[in-house]
Each structure stands twice: as C-alpha cells, then as structure tokens.
PDB file of N, CA and C in Angstrom:
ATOM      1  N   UNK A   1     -43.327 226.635 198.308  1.00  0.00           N
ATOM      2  CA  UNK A   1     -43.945 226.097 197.109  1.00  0.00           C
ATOM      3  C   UNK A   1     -43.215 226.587 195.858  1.00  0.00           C
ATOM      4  N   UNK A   2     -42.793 227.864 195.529  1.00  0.00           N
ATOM      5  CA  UNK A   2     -42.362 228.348 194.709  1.00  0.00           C
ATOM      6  C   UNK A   2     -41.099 227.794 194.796  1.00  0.00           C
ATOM      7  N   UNK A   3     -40.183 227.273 195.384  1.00  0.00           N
ATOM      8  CA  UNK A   3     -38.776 227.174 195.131  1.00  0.00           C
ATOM      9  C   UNK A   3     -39.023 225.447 195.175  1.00  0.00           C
ATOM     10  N   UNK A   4     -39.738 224.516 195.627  1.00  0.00           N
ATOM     11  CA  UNK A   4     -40.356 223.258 194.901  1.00  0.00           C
ATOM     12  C   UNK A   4     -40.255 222.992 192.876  1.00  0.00           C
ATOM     13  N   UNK A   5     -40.948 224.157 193.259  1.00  0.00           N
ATOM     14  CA  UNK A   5     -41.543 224.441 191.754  1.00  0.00           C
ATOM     15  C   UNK A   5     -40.547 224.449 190.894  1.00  0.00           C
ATOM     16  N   UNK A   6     -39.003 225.621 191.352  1.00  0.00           N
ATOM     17  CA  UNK A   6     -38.392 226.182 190.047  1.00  0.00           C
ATOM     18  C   UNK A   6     -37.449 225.049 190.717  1.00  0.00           C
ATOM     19  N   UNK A   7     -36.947 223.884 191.416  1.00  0.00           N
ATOM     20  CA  UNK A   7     -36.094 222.898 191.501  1.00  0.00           C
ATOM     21  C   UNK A   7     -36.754 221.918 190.356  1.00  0.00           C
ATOM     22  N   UNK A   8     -38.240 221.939 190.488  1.00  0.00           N
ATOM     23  CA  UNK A   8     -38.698 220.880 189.579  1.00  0.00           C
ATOM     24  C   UNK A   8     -38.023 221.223 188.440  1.00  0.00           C
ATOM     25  N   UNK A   9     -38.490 222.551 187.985  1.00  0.00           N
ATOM     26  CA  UNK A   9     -38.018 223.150 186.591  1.00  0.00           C
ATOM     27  C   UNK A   9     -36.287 222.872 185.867  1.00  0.00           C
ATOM     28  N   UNK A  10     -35.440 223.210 186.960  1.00  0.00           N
ATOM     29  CA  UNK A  10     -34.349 223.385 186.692  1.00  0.00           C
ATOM     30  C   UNK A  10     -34.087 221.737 186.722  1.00  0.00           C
ATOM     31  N   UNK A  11     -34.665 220.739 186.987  1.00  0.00           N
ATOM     32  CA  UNK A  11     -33.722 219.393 187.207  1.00  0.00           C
ATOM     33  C   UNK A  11     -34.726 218.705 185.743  1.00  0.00           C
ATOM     34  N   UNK A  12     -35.878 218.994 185.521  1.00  0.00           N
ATOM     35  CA  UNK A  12     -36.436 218.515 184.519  1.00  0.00           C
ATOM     36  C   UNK A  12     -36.541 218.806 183.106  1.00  0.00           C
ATOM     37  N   UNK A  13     -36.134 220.465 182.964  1.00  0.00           N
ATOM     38  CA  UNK A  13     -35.491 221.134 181.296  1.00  0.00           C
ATOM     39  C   UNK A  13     -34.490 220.218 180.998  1.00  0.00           C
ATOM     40  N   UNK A  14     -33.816 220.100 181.661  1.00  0.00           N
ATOM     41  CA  UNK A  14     -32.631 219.476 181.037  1.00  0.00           C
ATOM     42  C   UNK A  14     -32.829 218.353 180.248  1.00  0.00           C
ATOM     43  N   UNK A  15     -33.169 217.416 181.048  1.00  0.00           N
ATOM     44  CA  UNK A  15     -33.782 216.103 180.802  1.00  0.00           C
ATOM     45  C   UNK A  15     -34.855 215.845 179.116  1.00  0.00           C
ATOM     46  N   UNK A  16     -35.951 217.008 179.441  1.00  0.00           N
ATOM     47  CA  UNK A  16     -36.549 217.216 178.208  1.00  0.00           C
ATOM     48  C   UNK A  16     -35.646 217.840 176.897  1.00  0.00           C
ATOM     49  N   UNK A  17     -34.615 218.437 177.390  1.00  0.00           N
ATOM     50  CA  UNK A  17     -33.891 218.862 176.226  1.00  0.00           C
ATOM     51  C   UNK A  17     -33.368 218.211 175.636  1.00  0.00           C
ATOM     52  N   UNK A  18     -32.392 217.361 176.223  1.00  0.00           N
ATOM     53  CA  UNK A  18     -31.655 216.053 176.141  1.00  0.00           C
ATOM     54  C   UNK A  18     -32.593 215.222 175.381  1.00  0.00           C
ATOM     55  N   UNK A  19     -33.533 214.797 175.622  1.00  0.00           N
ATOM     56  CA  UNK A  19     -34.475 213.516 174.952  1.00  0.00           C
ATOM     57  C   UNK A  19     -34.806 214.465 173.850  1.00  0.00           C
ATOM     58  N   UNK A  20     -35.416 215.662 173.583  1.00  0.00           N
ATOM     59  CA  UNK A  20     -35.481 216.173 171.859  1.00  0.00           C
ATOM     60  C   UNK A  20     -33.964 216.465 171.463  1.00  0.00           C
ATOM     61  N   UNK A  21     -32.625 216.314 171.719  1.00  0.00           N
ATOM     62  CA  UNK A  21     -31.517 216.720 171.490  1.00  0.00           C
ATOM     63  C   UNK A  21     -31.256 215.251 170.845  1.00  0.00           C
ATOM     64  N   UNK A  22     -31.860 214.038 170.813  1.00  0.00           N
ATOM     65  CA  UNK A  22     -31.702 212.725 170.763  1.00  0.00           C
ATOM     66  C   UNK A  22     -32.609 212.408 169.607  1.00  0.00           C
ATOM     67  N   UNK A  23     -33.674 212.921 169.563  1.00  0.00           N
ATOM     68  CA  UNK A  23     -34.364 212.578 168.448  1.00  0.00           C
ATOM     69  C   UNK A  23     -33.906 213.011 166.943  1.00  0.00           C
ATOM     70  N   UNK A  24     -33.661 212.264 165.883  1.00  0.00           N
ATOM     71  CA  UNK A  24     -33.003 212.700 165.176  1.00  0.00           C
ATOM     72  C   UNK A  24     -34.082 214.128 164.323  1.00  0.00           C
ATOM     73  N   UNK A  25     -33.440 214.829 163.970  1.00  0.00           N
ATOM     74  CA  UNK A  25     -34.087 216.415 163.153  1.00  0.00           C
ATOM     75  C   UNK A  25     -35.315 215.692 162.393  1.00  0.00           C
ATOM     76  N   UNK A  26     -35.182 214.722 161.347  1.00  0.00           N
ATOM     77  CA  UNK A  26     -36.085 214.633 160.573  1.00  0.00           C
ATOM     78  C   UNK A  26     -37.222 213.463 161.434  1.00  0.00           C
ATOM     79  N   UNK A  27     -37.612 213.500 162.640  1.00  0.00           N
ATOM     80  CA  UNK A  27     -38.701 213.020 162.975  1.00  0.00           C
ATOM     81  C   UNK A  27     -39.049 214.033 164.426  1.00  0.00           C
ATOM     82  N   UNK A  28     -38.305 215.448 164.369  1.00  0.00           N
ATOM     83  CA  UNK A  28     -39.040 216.193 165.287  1.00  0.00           C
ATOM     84  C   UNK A  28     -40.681 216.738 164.848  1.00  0.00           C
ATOM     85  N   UNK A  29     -41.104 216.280 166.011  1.00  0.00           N
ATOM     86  CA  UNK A  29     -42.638 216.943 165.404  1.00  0.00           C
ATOM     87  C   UNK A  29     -43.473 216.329 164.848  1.00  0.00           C
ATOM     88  N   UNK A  30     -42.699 214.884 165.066  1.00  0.00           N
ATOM     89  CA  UNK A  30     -43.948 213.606 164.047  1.00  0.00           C
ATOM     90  C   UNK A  30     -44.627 213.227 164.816  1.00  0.00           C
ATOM     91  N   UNK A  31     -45.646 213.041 164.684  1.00  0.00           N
ATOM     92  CA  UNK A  31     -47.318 212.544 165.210  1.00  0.00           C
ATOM     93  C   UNK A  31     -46.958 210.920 165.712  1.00  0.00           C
ATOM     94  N   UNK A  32     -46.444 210.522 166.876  1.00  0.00           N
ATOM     95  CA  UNK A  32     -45.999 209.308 166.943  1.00  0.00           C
ATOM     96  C   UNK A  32     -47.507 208.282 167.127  1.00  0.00           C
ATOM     97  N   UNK A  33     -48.361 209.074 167.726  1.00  0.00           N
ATOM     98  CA  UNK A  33     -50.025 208.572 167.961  1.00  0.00           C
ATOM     99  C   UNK A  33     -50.286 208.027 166.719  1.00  0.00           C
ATOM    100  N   UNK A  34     -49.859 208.546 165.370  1.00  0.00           N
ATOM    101  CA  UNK A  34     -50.580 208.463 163.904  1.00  0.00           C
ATOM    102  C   UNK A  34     -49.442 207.496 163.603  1.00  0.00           C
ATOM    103  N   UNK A  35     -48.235 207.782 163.709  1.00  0.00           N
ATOM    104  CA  UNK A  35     -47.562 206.492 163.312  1.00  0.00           C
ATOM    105  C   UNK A  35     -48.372 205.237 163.660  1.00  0.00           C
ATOM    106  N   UNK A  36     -48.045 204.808 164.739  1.00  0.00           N
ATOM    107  CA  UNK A  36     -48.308 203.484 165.756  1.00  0.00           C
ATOM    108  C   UNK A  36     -49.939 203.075 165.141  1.00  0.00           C
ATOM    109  N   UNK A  37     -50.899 204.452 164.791  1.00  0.00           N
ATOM    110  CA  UNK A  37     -52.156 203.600 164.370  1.00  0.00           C
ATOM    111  C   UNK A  37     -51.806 203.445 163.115  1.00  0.00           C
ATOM    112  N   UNK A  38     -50.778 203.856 162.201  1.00  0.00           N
ATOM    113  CA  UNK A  38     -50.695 203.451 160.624  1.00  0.00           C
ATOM    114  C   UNK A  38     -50.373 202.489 160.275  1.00  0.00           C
ATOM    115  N   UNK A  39     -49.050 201.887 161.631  1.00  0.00           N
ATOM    116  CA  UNK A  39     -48.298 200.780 161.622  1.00  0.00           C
ATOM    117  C   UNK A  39     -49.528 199.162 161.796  1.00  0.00           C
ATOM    118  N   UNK A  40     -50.176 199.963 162.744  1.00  0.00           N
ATOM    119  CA  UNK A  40     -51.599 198.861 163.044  1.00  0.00           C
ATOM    120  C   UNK A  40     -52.276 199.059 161.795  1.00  0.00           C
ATOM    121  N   UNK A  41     -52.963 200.024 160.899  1.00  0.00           N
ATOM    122  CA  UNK A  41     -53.946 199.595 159.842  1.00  0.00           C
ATOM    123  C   UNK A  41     -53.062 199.240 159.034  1.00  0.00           C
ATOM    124  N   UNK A  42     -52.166 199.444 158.768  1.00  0.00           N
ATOM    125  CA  UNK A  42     -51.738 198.603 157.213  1.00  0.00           C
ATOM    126  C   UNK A  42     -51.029 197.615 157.723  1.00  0.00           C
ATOM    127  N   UNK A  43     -51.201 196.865 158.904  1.00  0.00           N
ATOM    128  CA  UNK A  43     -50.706 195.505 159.008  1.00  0.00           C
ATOM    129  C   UNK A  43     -49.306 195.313 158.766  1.00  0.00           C
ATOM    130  N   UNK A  44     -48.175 196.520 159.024  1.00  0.00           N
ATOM    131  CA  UNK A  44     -47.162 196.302 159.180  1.00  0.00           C
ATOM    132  C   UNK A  44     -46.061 195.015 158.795  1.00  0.00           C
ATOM    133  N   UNK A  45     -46.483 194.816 160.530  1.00  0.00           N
ATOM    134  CA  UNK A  45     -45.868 193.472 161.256  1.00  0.00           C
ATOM    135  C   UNK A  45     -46.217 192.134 160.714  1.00  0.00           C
ATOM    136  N   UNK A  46     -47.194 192.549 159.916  1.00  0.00           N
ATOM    137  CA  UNK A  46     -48.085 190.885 159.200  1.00  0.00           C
ATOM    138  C   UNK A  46     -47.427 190.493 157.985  1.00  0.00           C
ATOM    139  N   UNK A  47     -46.991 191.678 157.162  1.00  0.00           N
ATOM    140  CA  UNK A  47     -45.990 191.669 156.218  1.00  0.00           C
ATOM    141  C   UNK A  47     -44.443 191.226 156.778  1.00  0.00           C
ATOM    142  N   UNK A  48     -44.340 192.002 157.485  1.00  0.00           N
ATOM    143  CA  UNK A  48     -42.575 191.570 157.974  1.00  0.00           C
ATOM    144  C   UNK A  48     -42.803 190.208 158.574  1.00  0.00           C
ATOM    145  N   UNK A  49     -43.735 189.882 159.601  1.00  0.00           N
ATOM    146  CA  UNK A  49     -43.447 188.330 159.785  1.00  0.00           C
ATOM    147  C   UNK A  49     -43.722 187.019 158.222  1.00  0.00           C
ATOM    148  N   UNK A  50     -43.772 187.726 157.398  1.00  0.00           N
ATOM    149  CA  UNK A  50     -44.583 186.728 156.142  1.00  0.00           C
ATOM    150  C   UNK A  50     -42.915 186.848 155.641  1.00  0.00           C
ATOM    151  N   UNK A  51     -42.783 187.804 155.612  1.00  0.00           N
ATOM    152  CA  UNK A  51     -41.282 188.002 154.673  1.00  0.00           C
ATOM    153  C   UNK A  51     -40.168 187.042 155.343  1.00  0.00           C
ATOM    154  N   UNK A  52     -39.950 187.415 157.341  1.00  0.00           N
ATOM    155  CA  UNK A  52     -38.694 187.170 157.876  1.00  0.00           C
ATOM    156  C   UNK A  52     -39.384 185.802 158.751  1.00  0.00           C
ATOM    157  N   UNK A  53     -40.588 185.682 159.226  1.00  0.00           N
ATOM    158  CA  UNK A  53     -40.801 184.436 160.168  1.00  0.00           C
ATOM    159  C   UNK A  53     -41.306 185.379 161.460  1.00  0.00           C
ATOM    160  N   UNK A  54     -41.047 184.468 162.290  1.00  0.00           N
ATOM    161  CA  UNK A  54     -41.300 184.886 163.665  1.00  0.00           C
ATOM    162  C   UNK A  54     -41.893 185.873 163.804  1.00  0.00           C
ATOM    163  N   UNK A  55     -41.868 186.794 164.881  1.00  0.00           N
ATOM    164  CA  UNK A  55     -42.796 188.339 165.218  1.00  0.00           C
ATOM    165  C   UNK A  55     -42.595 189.161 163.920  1.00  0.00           C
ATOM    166  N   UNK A  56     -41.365 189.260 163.122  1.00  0.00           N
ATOM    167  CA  UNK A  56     -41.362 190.100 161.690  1.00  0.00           C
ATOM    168  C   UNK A  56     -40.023 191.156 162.357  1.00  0.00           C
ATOM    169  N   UNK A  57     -39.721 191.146 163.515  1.00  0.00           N
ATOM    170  CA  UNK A  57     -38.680 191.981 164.109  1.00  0.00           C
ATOM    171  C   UNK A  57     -37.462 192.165 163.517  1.00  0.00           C
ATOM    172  N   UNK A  58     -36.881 190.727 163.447  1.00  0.00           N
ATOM    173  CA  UNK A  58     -35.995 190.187 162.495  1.00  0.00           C
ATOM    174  C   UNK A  58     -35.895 191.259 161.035  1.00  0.00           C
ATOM    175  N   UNK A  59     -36.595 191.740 160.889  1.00  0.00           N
ATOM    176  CA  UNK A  59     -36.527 192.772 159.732  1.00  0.00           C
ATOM    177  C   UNK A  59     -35.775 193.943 160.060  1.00  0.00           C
ATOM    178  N   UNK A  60     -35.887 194.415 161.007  1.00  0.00           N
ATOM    179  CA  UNK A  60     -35.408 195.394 161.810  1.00  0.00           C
ATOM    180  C   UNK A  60     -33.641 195.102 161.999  1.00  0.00           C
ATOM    181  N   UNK A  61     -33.130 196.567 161.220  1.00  0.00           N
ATOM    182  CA  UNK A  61     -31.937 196.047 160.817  1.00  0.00           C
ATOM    183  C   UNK A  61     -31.097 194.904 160.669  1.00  0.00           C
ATOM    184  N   UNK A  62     -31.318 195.265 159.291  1.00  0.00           N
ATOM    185  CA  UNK A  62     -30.671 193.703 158.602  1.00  0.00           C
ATOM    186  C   UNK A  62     -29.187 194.384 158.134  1.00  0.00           C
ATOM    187  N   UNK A  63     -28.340 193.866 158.160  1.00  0.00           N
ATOM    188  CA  UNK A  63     -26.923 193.768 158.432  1.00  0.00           C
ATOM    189  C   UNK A  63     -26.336 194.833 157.331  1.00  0.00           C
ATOM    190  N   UNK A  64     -25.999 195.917 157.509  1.00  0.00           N
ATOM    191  CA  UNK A  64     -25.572 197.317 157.085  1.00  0.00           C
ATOM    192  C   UNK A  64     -27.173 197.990 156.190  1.00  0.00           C
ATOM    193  N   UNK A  65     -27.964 197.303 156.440  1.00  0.00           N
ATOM    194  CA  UNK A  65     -29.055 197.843 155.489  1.00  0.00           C
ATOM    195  C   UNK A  65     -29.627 199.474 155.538  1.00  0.00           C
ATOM    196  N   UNK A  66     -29.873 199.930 156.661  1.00  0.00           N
ATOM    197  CA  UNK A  66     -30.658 200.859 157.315  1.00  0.00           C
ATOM    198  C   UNK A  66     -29.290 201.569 158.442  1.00  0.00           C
ATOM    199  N   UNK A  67     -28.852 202.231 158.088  1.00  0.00           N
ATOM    200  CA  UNK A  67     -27.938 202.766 159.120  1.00  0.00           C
ATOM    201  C   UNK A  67     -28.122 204.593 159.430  1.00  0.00           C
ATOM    202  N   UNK A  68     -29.253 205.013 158.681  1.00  0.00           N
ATOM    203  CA  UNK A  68     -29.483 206.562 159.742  1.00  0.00           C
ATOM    204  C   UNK A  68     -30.958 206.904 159.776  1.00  0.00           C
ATOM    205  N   UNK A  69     -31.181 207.466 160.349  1.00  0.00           N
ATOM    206  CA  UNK A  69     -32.826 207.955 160.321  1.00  0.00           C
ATOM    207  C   UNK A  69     -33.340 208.211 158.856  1.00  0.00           C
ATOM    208  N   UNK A  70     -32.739 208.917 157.923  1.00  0.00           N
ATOM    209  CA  UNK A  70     -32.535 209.253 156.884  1.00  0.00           C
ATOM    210  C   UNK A  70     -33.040 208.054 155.591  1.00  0.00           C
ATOM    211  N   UNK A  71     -32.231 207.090 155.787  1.00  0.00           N
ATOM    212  CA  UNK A  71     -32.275 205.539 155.313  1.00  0.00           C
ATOM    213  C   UNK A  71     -33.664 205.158 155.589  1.00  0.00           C
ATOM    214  N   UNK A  72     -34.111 205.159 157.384  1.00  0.00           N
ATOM    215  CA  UNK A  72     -35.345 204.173 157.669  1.00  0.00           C
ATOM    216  C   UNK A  72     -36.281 205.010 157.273  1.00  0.00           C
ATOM    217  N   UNK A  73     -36.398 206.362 157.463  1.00  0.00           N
ATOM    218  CA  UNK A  73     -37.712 207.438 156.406  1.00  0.00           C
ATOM    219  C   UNK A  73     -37.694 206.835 155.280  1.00  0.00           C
ATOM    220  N   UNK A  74     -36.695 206.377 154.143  1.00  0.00           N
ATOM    221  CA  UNK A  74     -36.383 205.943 152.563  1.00  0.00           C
ATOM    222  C   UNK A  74     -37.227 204.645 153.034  1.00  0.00           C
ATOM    223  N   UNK A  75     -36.781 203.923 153.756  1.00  0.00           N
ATOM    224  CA  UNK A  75     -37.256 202.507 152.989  1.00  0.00           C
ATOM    225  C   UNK A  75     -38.729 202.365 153.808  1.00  0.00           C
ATOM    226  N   UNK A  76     -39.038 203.303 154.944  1.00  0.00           N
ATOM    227  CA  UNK A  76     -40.783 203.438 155.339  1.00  0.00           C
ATOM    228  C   UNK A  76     -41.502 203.843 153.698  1.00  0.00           C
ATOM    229  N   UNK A  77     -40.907 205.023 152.774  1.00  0.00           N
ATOM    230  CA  UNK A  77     -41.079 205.634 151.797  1.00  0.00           C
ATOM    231  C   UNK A  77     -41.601 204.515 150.837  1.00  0.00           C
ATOM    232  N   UNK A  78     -40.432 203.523 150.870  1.00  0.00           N
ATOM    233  CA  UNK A  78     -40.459 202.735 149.716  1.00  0.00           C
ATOM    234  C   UNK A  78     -41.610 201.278 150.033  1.00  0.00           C
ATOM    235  N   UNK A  79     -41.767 200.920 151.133  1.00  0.00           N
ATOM    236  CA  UNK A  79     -42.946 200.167 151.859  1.00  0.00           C
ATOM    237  C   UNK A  79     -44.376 201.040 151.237  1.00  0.00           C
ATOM    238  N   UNK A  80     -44.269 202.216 151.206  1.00  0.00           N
ATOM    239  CA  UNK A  80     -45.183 203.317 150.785  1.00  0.00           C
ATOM    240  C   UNK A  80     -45.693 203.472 149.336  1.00  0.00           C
ATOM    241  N   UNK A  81     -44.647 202.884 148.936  1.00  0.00           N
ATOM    242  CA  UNK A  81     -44.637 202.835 146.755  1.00  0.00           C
ATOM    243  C   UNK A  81     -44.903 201.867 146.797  1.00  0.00           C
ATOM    244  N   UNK A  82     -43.977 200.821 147.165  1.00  0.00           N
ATOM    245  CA  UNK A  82     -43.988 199.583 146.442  1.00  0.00           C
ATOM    246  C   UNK A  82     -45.572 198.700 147.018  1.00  0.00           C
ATOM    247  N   UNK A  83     -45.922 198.828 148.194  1.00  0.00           N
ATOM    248  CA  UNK A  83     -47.360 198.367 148.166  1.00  0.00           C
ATOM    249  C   UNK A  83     -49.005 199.117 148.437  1.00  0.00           C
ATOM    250  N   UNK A  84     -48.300 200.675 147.808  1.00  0.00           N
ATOM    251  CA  UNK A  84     -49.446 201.350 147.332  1.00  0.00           C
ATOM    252  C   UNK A  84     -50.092 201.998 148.297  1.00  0.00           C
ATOM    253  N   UNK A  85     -49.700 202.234 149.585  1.00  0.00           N
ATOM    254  CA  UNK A  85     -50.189 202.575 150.404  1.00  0.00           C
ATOM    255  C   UNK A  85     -51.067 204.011 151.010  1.00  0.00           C
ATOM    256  N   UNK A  86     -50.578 204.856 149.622  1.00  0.00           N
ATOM    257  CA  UNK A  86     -51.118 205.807 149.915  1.00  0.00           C
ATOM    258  C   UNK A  86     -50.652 207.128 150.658  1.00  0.00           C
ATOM    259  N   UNK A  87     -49.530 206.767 151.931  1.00  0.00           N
ATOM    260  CA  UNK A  87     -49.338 207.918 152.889  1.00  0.00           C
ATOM    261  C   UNK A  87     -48.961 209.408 152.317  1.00  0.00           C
ATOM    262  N   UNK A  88     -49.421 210.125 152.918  1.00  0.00           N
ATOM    263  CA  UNK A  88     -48.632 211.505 152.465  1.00  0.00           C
ATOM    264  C   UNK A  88     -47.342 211.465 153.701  1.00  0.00           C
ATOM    265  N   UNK A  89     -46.693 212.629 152.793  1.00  0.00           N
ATOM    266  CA  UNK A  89     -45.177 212.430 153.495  1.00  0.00           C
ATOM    267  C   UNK A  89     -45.092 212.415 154.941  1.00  0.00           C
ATOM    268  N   UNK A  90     -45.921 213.347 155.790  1.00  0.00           N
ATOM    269  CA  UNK A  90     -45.834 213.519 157.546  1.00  0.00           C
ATOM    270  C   UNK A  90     -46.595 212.109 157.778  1.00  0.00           C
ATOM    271  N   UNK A  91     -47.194 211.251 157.116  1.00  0.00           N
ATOM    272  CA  UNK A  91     -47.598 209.943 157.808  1.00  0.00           C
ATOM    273  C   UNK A  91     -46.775 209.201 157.724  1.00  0.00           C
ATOM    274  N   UNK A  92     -45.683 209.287 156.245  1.00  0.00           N
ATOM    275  CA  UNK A  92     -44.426 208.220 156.113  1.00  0.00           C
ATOM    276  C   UNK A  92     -43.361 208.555 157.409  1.00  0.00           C
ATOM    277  N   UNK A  93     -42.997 210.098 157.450  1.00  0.00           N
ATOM    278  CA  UNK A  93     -42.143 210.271 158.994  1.00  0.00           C
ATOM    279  C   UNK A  93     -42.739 209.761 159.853  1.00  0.00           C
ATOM    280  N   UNK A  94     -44.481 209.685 160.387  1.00  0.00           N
ATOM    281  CA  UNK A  94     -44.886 209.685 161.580  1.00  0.00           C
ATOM    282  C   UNK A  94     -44.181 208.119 161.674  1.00  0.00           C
ATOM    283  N   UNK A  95     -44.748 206.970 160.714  1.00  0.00           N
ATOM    284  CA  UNK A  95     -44.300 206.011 161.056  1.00  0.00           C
ATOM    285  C   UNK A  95     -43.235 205.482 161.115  1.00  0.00           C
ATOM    286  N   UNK A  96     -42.146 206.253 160.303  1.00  0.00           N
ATOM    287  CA  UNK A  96     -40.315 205.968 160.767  1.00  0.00           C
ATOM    288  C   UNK A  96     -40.151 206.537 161.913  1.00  0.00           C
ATOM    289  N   UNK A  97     -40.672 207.732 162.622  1.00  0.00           N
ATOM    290  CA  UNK A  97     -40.047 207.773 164.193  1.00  0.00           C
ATOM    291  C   UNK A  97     -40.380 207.055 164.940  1.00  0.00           C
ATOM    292  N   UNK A  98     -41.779 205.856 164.739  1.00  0.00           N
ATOM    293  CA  UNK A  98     -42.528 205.144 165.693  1.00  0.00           C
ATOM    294  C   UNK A  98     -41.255 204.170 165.862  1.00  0.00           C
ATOM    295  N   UNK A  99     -40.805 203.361 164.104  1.00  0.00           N
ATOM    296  CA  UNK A  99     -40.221 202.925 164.126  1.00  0.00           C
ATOM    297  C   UNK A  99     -38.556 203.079 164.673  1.00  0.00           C
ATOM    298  N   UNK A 100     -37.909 204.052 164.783  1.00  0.00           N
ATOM    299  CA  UNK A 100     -37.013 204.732 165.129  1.00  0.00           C
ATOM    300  C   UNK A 100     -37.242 204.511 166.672  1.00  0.00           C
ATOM    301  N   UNK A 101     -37.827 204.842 167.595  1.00  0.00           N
ATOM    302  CA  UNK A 101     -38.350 205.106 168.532  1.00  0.00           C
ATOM    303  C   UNK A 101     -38.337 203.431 168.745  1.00  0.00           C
ATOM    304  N   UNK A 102     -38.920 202.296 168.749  1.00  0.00           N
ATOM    305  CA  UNK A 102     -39.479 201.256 169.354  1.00  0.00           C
ATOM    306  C   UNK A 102     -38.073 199.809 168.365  1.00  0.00           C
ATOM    307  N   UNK A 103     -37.412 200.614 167.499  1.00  0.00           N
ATOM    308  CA  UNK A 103     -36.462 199.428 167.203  1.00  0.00           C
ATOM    309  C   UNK A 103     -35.304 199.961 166.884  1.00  0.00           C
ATOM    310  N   UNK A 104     -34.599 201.364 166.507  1.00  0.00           N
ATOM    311  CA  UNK A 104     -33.715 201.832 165.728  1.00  0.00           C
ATOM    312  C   UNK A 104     -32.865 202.793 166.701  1.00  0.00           C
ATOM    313  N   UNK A 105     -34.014 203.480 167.086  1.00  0.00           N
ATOM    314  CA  UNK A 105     -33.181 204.750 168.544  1.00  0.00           C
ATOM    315  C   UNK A 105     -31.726 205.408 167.721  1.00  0.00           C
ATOM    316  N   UNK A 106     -31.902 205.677 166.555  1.00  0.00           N
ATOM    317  CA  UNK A 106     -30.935 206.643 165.785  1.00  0.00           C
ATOM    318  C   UNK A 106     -31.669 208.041 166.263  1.00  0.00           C
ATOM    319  N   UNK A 107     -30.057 208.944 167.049  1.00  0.00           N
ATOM    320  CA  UNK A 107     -29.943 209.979 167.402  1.00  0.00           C
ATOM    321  C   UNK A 107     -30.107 210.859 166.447  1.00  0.00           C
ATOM    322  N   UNK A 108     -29.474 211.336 165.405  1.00  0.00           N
ATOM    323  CA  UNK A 108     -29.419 211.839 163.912  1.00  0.00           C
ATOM    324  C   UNK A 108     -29.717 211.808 163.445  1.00  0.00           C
TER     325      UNK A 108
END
C-alpha cells in the first residue's frame, strides 16, 4: 500500500506542478468558482454576442488585440469601468483567469 501510494505521489507532483508552472503569475490563486459566477451575473456573453453576433466568442482575440495575460486582466479591468460594474480587483483577476482558462490559455 505504501509504495502504491508514494508511485501515486511521484507520477502526479509533477503533473500538478507543470499545470501551476502554466498558469500565468498574475491569475495564481484566483477564485475561478467567482469568476465563472461573475461572468454569469453580469451577462458577459450577452454583451459580446450584441457587440460581435453569434455566441459573442468571436470577441475572443481579435487580431493582435489581447496578446498576454497582462492585456486580458486590462481590458476585463476596462469592461469593469467602462460599464460600471463595480468589481474589486481579485474579482476582475478571478474573471480574466476564467477567461484565460476557457479561451486564451496564456502561460505568462
């Protein structure tokens, strides 16, 4: 049982290291649960499909617009000003890593 155990260990650290070694620095530690429900109450996707058409995906990098984690925190930020939304700053990250995470997958 014990040598089960530390094979599990030794083949699965890695793996977990690797996937936080991938997440870029400025969305370690973000509440991805609080993203995904922020992205749902403020109707996100209802805005981006009004803006681009279709599902609103199409928003999701637009052609040199958004190119580091850094950038998509700024313009979650600026979604944040410009229609008043309220977030404090760990809700604006939570919802750029959701986003990061489900359309962007920037390492950095």
């Amino acid at each position: 049982m014990h040598r089960l155990t530390l094979s599990f260990f030794i083949l699965c650290v890695p793996w977990v290291l690797d996937a936080q070694a991938q997440e870029p620095a400025i969305f370690q530690g973000a509440d991805l649960r609080l993203g995904a429900q922020l992205l749902a109450e403020h109707k996100c996707a209802v805005c981006h499909q009004q803006k681009v058409g279709g599902d609103g995906s199409a928003i999701y990098r637009p052609a040199g617009r958004i190119q580091s984690a850094g950038l998509l925190r700024g313009m979650v930020e600026h979604c944040n000003t410009e229609l008043n939304l309220g977030l404090f700053p760990d809700e604006v990250t939570a919802v750029a890593a959701v986003l990061n995470r489900d359309h962007y997958r920037f390492s950095r």
